[in-house]
N, C-alpha and C. Protein backbone atom coordinates (compact mmCIF):
# COMPACT_ATOMS: atom_id res chain seq x y z
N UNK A 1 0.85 -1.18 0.00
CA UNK A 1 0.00 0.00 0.00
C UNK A 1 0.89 1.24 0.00
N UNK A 2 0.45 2.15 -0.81
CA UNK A 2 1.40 3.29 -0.89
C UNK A 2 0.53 4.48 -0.48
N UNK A 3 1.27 5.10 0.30
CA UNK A 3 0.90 6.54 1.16
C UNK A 3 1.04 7.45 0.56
N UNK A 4 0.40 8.50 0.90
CA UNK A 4 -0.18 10.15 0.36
C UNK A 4 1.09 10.46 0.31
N UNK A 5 1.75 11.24 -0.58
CA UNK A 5 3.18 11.66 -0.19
C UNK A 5 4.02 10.75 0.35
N UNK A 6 4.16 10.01 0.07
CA UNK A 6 4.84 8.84 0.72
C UNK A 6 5.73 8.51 -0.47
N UNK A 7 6.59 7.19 -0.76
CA UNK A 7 7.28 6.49 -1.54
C UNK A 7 6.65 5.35 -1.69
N UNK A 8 6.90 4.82 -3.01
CA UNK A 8 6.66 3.33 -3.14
C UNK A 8 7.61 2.48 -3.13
N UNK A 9 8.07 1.91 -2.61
CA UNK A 9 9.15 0.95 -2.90
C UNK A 9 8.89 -0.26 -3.37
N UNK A 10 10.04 -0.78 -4.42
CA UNK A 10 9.75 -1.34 -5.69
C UNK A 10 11.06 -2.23 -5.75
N UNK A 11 10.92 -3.83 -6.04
CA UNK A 11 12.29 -4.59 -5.75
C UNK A 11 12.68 -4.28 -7.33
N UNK A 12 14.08 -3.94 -7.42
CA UNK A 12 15.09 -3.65 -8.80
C UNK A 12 15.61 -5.13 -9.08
N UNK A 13 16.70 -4.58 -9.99
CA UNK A 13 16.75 -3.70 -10.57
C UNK A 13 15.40 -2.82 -11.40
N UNK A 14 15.00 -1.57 -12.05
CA UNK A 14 13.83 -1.12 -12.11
C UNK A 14 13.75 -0.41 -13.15
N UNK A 15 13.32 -0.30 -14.44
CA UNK A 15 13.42 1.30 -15.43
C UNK A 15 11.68 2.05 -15.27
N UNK A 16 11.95 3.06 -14.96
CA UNK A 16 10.66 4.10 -14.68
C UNK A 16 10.61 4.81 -16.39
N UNK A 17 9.03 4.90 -16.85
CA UNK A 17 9.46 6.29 -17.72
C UNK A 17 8.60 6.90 -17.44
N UNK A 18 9.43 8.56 -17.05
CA UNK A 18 8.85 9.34 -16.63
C UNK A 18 7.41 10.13 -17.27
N UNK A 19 6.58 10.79 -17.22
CA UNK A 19 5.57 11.82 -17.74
C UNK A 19 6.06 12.52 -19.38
N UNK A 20 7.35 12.55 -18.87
CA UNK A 20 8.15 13.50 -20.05
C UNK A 20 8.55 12.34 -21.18
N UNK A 21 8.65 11.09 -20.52
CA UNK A 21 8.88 10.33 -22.33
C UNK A 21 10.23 9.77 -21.56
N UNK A 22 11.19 10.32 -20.90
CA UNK A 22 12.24 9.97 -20.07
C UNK A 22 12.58 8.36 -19.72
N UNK A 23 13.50 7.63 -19.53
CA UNK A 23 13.57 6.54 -19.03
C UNK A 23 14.60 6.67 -18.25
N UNK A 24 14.57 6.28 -17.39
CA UNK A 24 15.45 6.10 -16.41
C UNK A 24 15.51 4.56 -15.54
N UNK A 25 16.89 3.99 -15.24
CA UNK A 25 17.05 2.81 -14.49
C UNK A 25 18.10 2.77 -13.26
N UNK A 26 17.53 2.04 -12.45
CA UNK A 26 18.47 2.17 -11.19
C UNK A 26 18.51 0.15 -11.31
N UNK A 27 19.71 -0.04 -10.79
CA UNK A 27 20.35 -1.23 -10.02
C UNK A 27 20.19 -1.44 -9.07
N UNK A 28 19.30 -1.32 -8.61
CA UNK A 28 19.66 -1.13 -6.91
C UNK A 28 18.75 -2.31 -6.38
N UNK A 29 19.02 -3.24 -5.45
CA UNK A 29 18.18 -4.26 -4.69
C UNK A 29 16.53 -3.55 -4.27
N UNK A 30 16.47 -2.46 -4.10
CA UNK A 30 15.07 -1.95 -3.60
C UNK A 30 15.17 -0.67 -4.02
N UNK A 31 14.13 0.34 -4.93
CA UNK A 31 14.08 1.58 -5.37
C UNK A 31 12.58 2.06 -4.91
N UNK A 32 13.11 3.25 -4.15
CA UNK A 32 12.18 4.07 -3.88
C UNK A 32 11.72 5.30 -4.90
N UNK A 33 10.38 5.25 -5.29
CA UNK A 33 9.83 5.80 -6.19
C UNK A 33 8.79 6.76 -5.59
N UNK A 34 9.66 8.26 -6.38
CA UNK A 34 8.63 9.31 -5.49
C UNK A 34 7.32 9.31 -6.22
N UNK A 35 6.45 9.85 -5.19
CA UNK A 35 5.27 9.86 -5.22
C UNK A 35 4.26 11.13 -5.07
N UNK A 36 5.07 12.33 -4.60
CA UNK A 36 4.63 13.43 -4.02
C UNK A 36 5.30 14.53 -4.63
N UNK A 37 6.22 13.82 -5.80
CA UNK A 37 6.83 15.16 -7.09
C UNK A 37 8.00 16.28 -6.15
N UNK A 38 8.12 15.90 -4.85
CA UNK A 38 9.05 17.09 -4.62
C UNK A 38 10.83 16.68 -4.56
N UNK A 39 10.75 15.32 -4.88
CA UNK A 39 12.65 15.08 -4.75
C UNK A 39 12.74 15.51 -5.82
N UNK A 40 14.01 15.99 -5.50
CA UNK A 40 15.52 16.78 -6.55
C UNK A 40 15.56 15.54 -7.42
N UNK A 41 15.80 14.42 -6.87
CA UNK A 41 16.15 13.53 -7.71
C UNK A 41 14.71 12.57 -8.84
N UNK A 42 14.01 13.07 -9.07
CA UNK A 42 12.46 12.66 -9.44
C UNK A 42 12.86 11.60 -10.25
N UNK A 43 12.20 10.71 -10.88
CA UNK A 43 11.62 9.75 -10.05
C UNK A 43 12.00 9.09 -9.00
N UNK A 44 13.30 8.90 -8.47
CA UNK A 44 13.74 8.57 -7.63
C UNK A 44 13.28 9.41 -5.72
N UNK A 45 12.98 9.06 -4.98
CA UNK A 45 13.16 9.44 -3.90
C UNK A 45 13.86 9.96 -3.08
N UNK A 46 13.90 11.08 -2.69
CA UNK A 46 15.42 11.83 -1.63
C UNK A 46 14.71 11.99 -0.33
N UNK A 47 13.54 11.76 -0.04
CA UNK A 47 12.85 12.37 1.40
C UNK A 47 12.52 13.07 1.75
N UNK A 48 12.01 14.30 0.51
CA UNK A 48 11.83 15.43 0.60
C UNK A 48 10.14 15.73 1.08
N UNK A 49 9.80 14.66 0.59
CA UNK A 49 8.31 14.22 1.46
C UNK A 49 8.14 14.69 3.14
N UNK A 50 9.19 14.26 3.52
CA UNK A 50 9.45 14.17 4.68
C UNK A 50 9.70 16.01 5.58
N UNK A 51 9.94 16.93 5.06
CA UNK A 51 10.33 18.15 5.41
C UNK A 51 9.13 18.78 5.67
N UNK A 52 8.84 19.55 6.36
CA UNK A 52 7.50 20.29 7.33
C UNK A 52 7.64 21.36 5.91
N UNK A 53 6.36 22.49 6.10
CA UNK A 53 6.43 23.33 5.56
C UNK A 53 6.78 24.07 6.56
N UNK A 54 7.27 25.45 5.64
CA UNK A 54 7.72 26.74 6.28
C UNK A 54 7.18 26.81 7.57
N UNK A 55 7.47 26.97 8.83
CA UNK A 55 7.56 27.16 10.19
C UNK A 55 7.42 28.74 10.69
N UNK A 56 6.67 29.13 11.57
CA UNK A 56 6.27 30.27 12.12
C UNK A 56 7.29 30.85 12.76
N UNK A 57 7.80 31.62 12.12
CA UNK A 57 8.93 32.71 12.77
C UNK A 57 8.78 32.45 14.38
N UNK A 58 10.26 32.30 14.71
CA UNK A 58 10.16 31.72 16.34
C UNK A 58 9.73 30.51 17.02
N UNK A 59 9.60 29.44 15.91
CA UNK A 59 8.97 28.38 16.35
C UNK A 59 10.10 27.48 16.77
N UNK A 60 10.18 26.71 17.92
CA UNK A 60 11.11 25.68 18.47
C UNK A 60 10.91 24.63 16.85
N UNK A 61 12.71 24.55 16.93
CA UNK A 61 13.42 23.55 16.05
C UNK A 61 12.74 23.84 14.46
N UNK A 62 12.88 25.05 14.06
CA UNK A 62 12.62 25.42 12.62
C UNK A 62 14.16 25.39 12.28
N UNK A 63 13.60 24.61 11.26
CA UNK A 63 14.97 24.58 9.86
C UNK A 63 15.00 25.57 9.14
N UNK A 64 16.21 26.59 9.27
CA UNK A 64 16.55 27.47 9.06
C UNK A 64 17.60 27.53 7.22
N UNK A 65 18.16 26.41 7.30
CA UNK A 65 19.14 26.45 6.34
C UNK A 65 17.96 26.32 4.81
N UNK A 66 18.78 26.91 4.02
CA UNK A 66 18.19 26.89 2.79
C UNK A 66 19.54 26.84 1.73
C-alpha cells in the first residue's frame, strides 16, 4: 500500500518512464519511487516528502538552512 506523499518501494533492478517520455534505471536491490513530485532527484526518492512546511517565525526547532 502506498501513502499520500509517501514512496513506493519497488524490488530492482527497475526502469521508470517518466511523464516527459524519459527513461530512467536504477540497479539497486530496492528503489524508492517518489510519489509526491518534490525530490531533486524525481523519479527517484530523496525524502523530501518528509520536510515540514515553512515554520512560524520563532517556532522551536525550525529549519533554518536553505
Amino acid at each position: 500500500m502506498a501513502e499520500r506523499d509517501g514512496p513506493i518501494l519497488v524490488e530492482g533492478p527497475v526502469e521508470v518512464t517518466t511523464a516527459e517520455g524519459r527513461v530512467v534505471a536504477s540497479e539497486r536491490f530496492v528503489v524508492a519511487i517518489c510519489t509526491c513530485r518534490r525530490s531533486r532527484i524525481h523519479p527517484w526518492c530523496d525524502t523530501s516528502h518528509r520536510r515540514r512546511k515553512p515554520a512560524e517565525a520563532g517556532e522551536e526547532g525550525e529549519d533554518t538552512a536553505s
